[in-house]
Structures are given as C-alpha cells and as structure tokens.
Protein backbone atom coordinates (compact mmCIF):
# COMPACT_ATOMS: atom_id res chain seq x y z
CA UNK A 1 95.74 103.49 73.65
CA UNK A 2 95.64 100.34 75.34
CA UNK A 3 93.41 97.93 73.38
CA UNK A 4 92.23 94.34 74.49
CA UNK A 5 91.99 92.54 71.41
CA UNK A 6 91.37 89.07 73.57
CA UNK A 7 88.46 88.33 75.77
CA UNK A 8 89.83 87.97 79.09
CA UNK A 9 86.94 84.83 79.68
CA UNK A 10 89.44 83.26 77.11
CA UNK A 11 92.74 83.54 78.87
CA UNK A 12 93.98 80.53 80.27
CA UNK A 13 93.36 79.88 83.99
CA UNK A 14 96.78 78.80 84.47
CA UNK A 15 98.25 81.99 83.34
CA UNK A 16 96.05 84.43 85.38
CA UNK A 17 97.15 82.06 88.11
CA UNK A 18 99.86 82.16 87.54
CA UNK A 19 99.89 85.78 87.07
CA UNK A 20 98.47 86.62 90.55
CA UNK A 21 100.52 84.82 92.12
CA UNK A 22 103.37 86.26 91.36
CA UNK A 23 102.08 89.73 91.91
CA UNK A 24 100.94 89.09 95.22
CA UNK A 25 104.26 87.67 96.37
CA UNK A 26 106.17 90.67 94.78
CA UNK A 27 104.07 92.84 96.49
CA UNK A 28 104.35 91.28 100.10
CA UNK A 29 107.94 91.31 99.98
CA UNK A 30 108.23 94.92 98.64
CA UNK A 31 105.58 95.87 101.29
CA UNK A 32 107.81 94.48 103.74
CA UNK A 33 110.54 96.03 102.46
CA UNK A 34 108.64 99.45 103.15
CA UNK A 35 107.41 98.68 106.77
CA UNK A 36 110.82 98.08 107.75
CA UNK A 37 111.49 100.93 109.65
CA UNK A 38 108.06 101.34 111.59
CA UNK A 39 108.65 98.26 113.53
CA UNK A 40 112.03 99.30 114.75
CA UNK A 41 111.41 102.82 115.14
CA UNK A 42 110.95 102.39 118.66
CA UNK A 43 114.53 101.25 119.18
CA UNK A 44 115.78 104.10 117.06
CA UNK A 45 114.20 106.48 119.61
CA UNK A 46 116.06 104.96 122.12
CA UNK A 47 119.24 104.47 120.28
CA UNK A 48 119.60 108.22 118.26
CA UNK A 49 117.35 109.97 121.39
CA UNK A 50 115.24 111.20 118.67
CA UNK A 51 111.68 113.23 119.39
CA UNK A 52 108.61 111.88 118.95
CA UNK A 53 108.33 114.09 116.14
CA UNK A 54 111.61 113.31 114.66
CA UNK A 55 110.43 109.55 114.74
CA UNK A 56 107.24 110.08 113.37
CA UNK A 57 108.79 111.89 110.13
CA UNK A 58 111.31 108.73 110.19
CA UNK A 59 108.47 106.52 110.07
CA UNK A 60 106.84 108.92 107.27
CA UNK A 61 108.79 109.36 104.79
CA UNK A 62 108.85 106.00 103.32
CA UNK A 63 105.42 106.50 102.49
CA UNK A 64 105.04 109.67 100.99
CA UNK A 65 107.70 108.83 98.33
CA UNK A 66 105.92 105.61 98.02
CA UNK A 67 102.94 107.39 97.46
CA UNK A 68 104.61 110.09 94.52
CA UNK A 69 106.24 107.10 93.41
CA UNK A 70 103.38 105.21 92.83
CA UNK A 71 102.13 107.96 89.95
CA UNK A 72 105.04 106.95 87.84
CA UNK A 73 105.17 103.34 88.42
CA UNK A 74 101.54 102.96 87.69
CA UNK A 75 102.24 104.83 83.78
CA UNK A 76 104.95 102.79 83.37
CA UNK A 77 103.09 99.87 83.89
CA UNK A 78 100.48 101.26 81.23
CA UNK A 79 103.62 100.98 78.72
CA UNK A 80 106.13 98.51 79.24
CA UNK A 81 103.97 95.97 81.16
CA UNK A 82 103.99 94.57 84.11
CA UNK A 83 106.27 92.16 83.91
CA UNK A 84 108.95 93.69 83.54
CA UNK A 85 108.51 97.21 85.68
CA UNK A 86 107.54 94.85 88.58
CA UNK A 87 110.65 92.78 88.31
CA UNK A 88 113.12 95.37 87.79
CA UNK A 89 111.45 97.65 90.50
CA UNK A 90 112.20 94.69 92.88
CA UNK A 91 115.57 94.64 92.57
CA UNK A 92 116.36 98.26 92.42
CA UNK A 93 114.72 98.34 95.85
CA UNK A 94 117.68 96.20 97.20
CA UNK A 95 119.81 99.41 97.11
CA UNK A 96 118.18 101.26 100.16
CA UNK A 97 117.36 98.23 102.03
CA UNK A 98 121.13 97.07 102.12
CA UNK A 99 122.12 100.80 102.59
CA UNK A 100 119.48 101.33 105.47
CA UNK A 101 121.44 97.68 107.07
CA UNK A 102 124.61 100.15 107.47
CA UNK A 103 122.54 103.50 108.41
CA UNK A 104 123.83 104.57 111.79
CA UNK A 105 122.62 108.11 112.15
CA UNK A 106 119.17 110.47 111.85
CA UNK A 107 120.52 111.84 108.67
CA UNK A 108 121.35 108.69 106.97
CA UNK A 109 117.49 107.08 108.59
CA UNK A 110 115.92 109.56 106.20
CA UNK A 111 118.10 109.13 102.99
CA UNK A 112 117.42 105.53 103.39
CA UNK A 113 113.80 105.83 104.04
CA UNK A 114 113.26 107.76 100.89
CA UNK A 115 115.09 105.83 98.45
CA UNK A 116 113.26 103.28 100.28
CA UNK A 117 109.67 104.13 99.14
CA UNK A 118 110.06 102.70 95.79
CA UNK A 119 108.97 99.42 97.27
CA UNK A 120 106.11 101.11 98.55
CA UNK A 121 105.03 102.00 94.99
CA UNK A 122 105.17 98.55 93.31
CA UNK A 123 101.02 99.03 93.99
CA UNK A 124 100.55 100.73 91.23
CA UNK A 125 102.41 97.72 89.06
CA UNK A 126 100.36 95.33 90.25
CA UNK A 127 96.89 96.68 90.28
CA UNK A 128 96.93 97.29 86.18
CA UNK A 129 99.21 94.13 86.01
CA UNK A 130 96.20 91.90 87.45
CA UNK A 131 92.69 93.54 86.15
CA UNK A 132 94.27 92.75 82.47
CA UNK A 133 93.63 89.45 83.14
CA UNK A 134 90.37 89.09 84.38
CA UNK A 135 87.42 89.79 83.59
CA UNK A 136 85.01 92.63 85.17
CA UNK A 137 82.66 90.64 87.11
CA UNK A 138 85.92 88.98 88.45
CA UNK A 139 88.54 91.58 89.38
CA UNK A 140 86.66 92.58 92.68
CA UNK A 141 87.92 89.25 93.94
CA UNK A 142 90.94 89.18 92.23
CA UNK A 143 92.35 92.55 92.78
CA UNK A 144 91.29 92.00 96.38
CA UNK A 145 93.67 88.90 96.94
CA UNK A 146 96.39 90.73 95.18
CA UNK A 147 95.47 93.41 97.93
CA UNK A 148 96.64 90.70 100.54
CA UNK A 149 100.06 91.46 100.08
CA UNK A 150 99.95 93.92 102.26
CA UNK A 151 99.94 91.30 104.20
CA UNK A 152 103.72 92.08 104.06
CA UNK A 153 103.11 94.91 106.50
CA UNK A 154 102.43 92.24 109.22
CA UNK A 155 105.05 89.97 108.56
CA UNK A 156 107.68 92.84 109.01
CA UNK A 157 105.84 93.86 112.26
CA UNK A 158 105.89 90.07 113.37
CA UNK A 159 109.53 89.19 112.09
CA UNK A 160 111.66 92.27 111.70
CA UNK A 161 111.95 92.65 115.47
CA UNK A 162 112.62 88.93 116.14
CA UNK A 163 115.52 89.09 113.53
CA UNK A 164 117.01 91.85 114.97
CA UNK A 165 116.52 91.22 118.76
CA UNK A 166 117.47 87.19 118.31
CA UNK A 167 120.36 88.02 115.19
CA UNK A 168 121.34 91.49 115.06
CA UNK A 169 119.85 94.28 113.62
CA UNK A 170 121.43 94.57 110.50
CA UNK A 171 119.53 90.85 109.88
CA UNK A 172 116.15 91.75 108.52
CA UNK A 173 117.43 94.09 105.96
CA UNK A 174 119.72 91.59 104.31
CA UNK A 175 116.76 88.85 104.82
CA UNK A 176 114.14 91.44 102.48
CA UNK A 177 117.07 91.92 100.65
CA UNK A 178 117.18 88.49 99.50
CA UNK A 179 113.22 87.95 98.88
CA UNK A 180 113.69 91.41 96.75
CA UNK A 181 116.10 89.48 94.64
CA UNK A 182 114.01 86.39 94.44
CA UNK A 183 110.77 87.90 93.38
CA UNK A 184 112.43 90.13 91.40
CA UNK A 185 114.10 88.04 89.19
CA UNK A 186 111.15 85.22 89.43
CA UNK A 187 109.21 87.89 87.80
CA UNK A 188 111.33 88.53 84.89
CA UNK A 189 111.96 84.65 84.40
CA UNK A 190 108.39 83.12 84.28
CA UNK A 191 106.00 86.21 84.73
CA UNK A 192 103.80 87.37 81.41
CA UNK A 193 102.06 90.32 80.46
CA UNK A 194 98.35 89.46 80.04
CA UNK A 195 97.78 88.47 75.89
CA UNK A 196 96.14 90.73 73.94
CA UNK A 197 97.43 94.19 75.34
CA UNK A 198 98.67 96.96 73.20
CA UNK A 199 101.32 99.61 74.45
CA UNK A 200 99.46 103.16 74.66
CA UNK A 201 100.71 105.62 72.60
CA UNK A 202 100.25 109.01 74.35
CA UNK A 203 103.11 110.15 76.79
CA UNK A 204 102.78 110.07 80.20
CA UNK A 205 101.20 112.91 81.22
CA UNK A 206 98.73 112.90 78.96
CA UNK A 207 97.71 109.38 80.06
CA UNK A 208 98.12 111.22 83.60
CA UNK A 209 96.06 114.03 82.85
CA UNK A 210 92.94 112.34 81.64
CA UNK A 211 92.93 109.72 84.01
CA UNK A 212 93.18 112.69 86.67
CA UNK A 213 90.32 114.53 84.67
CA UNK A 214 87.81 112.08 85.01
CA UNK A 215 85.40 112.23 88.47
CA UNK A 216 85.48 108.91 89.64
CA UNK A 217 89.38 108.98 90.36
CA UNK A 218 89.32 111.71 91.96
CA UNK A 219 86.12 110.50 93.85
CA UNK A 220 87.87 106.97 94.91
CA UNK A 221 91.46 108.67 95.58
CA UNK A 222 89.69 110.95 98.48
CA UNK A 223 88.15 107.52 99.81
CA UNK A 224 91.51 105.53 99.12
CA UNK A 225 93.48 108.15 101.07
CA UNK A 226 91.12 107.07 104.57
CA UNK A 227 90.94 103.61 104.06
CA UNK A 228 94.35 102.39 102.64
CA UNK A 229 95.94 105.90 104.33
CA UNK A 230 94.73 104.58 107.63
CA UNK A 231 95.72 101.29 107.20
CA UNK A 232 99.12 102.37 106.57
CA UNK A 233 98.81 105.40 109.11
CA UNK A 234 97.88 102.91 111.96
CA UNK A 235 100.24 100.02 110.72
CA UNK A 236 103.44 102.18 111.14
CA UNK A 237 102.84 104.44 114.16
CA UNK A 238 100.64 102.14 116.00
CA UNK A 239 103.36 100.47 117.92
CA UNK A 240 104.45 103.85 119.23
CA UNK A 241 101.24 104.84 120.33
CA UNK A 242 100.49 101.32 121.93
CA UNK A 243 104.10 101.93 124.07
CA UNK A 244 103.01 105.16 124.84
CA UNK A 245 99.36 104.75 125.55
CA UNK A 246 99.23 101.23 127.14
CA UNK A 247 102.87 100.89 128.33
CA UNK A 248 103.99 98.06 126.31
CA UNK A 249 107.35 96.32 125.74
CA UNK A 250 108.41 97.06 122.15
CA UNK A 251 108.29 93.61 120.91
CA UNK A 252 104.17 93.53 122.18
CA UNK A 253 103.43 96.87 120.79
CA UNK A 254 104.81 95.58 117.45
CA UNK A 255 103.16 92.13 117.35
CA UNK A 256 99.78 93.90 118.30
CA UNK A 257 100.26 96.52 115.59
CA UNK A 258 100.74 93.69 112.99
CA UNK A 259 97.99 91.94 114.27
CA UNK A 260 96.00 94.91 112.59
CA UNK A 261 97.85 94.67 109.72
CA UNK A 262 97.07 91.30 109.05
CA UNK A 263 93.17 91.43 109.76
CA UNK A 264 93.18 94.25 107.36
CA UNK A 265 94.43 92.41 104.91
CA UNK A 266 92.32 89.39 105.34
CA UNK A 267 89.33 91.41 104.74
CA UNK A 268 91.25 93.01 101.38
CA UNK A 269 89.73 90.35 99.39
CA UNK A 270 86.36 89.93 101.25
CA UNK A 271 85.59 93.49 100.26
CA UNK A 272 85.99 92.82 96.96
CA UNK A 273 83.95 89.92 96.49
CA UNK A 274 81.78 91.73 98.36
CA UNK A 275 81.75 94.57 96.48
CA UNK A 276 80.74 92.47 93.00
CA UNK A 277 78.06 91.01 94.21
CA UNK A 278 76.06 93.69 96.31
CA UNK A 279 78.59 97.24 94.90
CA UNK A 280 81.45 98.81 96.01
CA UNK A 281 79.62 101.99 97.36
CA UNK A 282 77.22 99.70 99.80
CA UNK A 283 80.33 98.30 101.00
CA UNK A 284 82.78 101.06 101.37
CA UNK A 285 79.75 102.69 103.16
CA UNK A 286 79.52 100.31 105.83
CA UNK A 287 83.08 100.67 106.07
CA UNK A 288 83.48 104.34 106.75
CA UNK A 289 80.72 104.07 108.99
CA UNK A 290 82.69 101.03 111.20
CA UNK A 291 86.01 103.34 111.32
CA UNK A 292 83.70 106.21 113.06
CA UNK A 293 82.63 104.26 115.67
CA UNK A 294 85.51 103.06 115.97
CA UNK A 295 87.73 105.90 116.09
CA UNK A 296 85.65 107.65 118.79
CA UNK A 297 85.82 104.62 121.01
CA UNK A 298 89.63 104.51 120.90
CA UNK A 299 90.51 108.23 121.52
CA UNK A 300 89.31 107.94 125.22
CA UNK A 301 92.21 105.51 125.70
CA UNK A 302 89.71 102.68 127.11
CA UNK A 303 90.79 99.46 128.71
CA UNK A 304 93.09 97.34 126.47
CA UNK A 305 90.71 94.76 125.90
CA UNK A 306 87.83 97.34 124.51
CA UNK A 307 90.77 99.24 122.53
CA UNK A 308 91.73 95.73 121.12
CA UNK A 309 88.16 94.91 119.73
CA UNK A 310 87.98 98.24 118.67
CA UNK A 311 91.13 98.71 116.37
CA UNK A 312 90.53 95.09 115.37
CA UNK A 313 87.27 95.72 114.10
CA UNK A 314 88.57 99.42 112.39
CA UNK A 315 91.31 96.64 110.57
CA UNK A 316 88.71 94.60 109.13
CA UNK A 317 86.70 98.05 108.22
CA UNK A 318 89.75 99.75 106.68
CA UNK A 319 90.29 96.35 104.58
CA UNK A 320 86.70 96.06 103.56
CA UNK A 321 86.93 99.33 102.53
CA UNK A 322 89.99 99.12 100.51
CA UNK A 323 88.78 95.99 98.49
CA UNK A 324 85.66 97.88 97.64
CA UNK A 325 87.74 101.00 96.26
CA UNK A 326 89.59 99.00 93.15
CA UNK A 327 86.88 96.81 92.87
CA UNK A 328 84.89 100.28 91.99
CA UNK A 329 88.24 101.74 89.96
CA UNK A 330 88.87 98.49 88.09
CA UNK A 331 85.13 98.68 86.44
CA UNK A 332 84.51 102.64 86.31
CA UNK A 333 88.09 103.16 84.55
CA UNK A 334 89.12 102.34 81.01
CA UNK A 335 91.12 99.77 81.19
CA UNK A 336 93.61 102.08 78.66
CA UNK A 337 93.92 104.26 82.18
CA UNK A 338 94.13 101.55 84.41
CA UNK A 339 97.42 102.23 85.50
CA UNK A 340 97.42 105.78 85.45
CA UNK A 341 94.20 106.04 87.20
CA UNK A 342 95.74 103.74 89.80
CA UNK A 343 99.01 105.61 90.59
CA UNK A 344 96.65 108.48 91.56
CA UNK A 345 94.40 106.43 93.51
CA UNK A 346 97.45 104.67 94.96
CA UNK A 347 98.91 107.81 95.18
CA UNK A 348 96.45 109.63 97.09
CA UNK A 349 95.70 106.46 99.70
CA UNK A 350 100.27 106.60 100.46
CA UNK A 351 99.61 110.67 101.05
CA UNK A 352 96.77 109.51 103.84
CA UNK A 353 99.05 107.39 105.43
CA UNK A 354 102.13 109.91 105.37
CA UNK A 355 100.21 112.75 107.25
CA UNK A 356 98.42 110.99 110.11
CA UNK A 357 101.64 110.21 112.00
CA UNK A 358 103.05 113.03 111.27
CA UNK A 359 99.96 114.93 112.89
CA UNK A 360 99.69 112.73 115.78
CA UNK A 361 103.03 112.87 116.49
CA UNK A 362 103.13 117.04 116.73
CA UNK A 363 99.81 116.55 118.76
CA UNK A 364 101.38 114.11 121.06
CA UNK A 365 104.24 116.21 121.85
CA UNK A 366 102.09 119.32 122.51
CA UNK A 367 99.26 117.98 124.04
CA UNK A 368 101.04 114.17 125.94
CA UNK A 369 97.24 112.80 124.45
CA UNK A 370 96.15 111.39 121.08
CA UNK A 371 92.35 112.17 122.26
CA UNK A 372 92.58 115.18 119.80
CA UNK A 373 94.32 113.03 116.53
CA UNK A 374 91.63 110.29 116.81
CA UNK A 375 88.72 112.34 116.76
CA UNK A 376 90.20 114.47 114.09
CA UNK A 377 89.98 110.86 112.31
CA UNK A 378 86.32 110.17 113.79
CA UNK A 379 85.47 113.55 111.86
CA UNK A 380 87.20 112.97 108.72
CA UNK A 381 86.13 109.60 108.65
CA UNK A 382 81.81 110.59 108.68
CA UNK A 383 82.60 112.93 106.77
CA UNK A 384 83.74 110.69 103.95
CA UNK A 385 80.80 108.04 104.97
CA UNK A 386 78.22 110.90 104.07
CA UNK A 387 79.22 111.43 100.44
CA UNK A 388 80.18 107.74 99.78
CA UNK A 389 76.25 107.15 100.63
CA UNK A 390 74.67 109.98 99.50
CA UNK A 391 77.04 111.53 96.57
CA UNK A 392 79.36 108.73 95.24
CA UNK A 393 77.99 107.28 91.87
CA UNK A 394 79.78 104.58 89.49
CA UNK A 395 78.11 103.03 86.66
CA UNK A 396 76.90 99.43 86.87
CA UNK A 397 77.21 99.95 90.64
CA UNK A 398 74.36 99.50 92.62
C-alpha cells in the first residue's frame, strides 16, 4: 500500500514547484509527440490517396494504444514513482517518432502510430506524480494546470505543419524528437518523487482490480471518455472535417483545429479551481450541458462564424469538464490507487477519443454529411449531463 507518512501542507513549495513543472512540460511535449500525425493527415490523403476511412483509422490509432497504454503506465507509476517512469517513458517515445520521420507508406503510418501512443499515455504518470504533492483542497488547481499540457495538442496543430511546409516534412519529427530527449532526461536529472511515499506492495492487477471495483472510477471514466474523448476526438479529426465541411486550405483547417485545442486547455485548470470551491459535479454538469447545445448547433453545418463560436465554446466546455473529472478522482480515490484509478480513467477518456473519428469517418463516407455523427454526440452528450446531475455522488462534493 501506498502510505503518506508526510503531510503534504509540509512539503516544500519549491519542490511541488518544481515538481509540476516538470510534469507539465513532459507532458506537452509527449502530447505533441502524439498529435503528430492528425495535423498532417490531410497531406497523407493526398500523398498515399488514402480513404477517408483509411485516414481516420491513421489518425486513430495513436490514441487507442495511448489509451491501453495509459492502464500500465498509471500502475507503474503507483510503484516505481514518477520520476523515473516519466523520464524513461520520454525517451523510449523517441523510437516511433524518428521511425514515423522515415515512414513512407500506409503500412508503415500505422506501425508508427502505434508504437507511437506511448506518448499518449505519459497521463497516467503525471496525474499520480502531481496529487502526491499537494494537498486535497489544492489538487483541483493543481492537477488542472498539469492538465494544460495538452496544450501540446495545439502547438503540434500550430507548428507541425509550418515545419514541414517551410523545412521538410521529416522536420517536426526530429524537432519532438529532441524535446523528448530533453524532458526526458531533465526528469531523471532534477525531478523527485514526492517525500513520504511508500512503494505498494500488491501486484498490478490487484492494484488494477480494486481501483476498477470501486463506483466512482467507473462513474468518472464514463464522463472522462466525453469530455477528454472529445477533446481528443475533435483535436485530431477536426481539421479534416473543417476541409471538408467549410473548404479550407490545410494549413487554416489545422490552425483552427488547434485553436480548440488550446481554449480547451486553458479552461483545464479553471475547471479545477472551479471544481474545489463550488464541486466537481456542479461543474462537470454545466459542462455536459454546454457540449449539447453545442453539438446540435454544429451538425447543421451553419455559417463559419456561428460554427466558430460554437466549437469554441464546446473547447472551453470539454476543458471545464475535464478539470472537474480529476479534481473529483484525486479526492474520491485513495491516494494508494491513485495511479491505478487514473490509468482507467485515462484509459477510458483515450477510448472516447479513438472511436469518434473512426465513426464519423464511416458516416462521412456513406452518408457525404457529419449531420448524423454530431447529433449522435448531442445524444450521448445529455445523456451523460442527466446522470452527472441527478445520479453522480462523491463524498465531500457538494
């Protein structure tokens, strides 16, 4: 069992810091290491003549090894530490971004993009890795900035096209390939396991099995899998539907796309320290509610400046709502399950993001409209907003 034999009000400020820091800079650059294909995906189609649906699994598959991944990262986290899972995980994940630089067919795409998910599942490090050091009434806030590193997301859908339009596109890989290396080994060199922790005992799956067991995971990994799974869902496959829908160049379609990304992320943190101070189910509430209205608004393909407001205010919903869902895990867990609760969690929020594209991708090519995919996600989305109101209970929560 994992025992905290050190009152986190005691640790030293400089050292939680310190601490987040670090984690939220690994986990931008490994985020960006996973959202490398999405942005590019467009010029794959072009290049490979691939199928909408062939592209969408491209874009896909990243994320649902990221999501598996993220199941075993998060228990390894619960026994070696942070520290040092996060670091070496960083620089394993130069591998399939230097062998996805070389990639020049379909086949070799996908071998790429599944070695590739690791990156994806550095979550699960740092969410354990940063609610050891603070204390409950504080991780709302701090898991939420560690959230921002999604943030990573946007910068690939900002700069990977630039690099590879202005410097070839074999650039961006080798640039993430050299931030891998740097946060990697920064992580090893100066990072530190929050004081106080002892290493769990019980194997893996038993630390798996009762995290799984207990209601509230389950609960917040249904909720994680809309809010995180459509961030993810709309931050890789919204630059195809933006060229397809609206006509855009690939370079605006992209740049719009991370624009969502990034206002997503913003709001990480807000609904976090939101969610201390008035609880994580008023504010995931709201949330759900937002992406309805939202997602009905969009799937009549209105003008592009009501679609804009709309997905832009669905980003800041899907963030709001994200913050809220660890800042509810990181008090109604354990902390000896942290991890493990969090790879499921984590888990379940990669799986929402895999199947999204995937389905609006097969609707797209049947149907040439993604009326059908959006109000699938309207439906899903109330659906979720009625039991997080009504059904969704976690002690101390208002």
């Amino acid at each position: 069992m994992t025992a905290v034999t050190t009152s986190k009000t005691d640790l030293p400020l400089t050292g939680r810091g310190r601490a987040l820091l670090l984690a939220t800079a690994a986990f931008a650059v490994n985020f960006w290491a996973w959202a490398l294909i999405s942005p590019l995906s467009p010029t794959y189609k072009e290049q490979l003549h691939l199928t909408p649906f062939e592209v969408s699994f491209l874009v896909a598959v990243p994320v649902i090894v990221g999501s598996l991944g993220r199941i075993v990262l998060g228990g390894l986290t619960d026994r070696y530490g942070g520290r040092v899972v996060f670091g070496l995980a960083s620089l394993i994940g130069i591998v399939p971004v230097v062998f996805l630089a070389f990639a020049g067919n379909y086949p070799l795409l996908l071998a790429g993009g599944f070695l590739l998910g690791l990156t994806g599942a550095t979550f699960a490090i740092g969410i354990p890795y940063v609610n050891a050091w603070y204390p409950p009434e504080r991780r709302g806030l701090a898991l939420g900035i560690f959230g921002m590193g999604n943030i990573g997301t946007a910068v690939s859908g900002f700069v990977t096209p630039w690099l590879a339009r202005d410097f070839g596109q074999r650039t961006p890989f080798f640039a993430v390939a050299v931030a891998l290396a740097v946060v990697g080994l920064a992580f090893l060199a100066v990072g530190r396991d929050a004081p106080g922790l002892a290493r769990p005992t019980e194997s893996f799956m038993t630390r798996f099995a009762r995290a799984a067991r207990l209601r509230v995971t389950r609960e917040l990994a249904a909720m994680y899998a809309l809010t995180f799974g459509g961030f993810v869902a709309f931050g890789s496959y919204l630059p195809l539907y933006l060229k397809d829908a609206y006509e855009l160049t690939t370079a605006d379609a992209a740049a719009r796309a991370a624009g969502f990304v990034l206002l997503a992320t913003l709001t990480r943190p807000v609904g976090g320290w939101l969610a201390d101070r008035i609880g994580g189910r008023t504010v995931l509430s709201g949330a759900l509610g937002a992406v309805v209205a939202c997602a009905v608004v969009v799937s009549f393909i209105p003008p592009m400046a009501l679609a804009t407001a709309a997905f832009l205010i669905m980003a800041a919903a899907l963030g709001l709502g994200n913050g809220a869902v660890f800042a509810l895990l990181g008090r109604a867990v354990p902390a000896a399950m942290v991890g493990s609760a969090t790879g499921v969690v984590g888990a379940a929020g990669g799986l929402g993001g895999f199947l999204p594209p995937i389905v609006m991708g097969l609707i797209f090519q049947a149907t040439g409209s993604y009326a059908i995919g959006l109000m699938l996600l309207a439906v899903v989305a109330a659906a979720a907003f009625v039991y997080s109101w009504f059904v969704l209970r976690v002690a101390g929560q208002p």
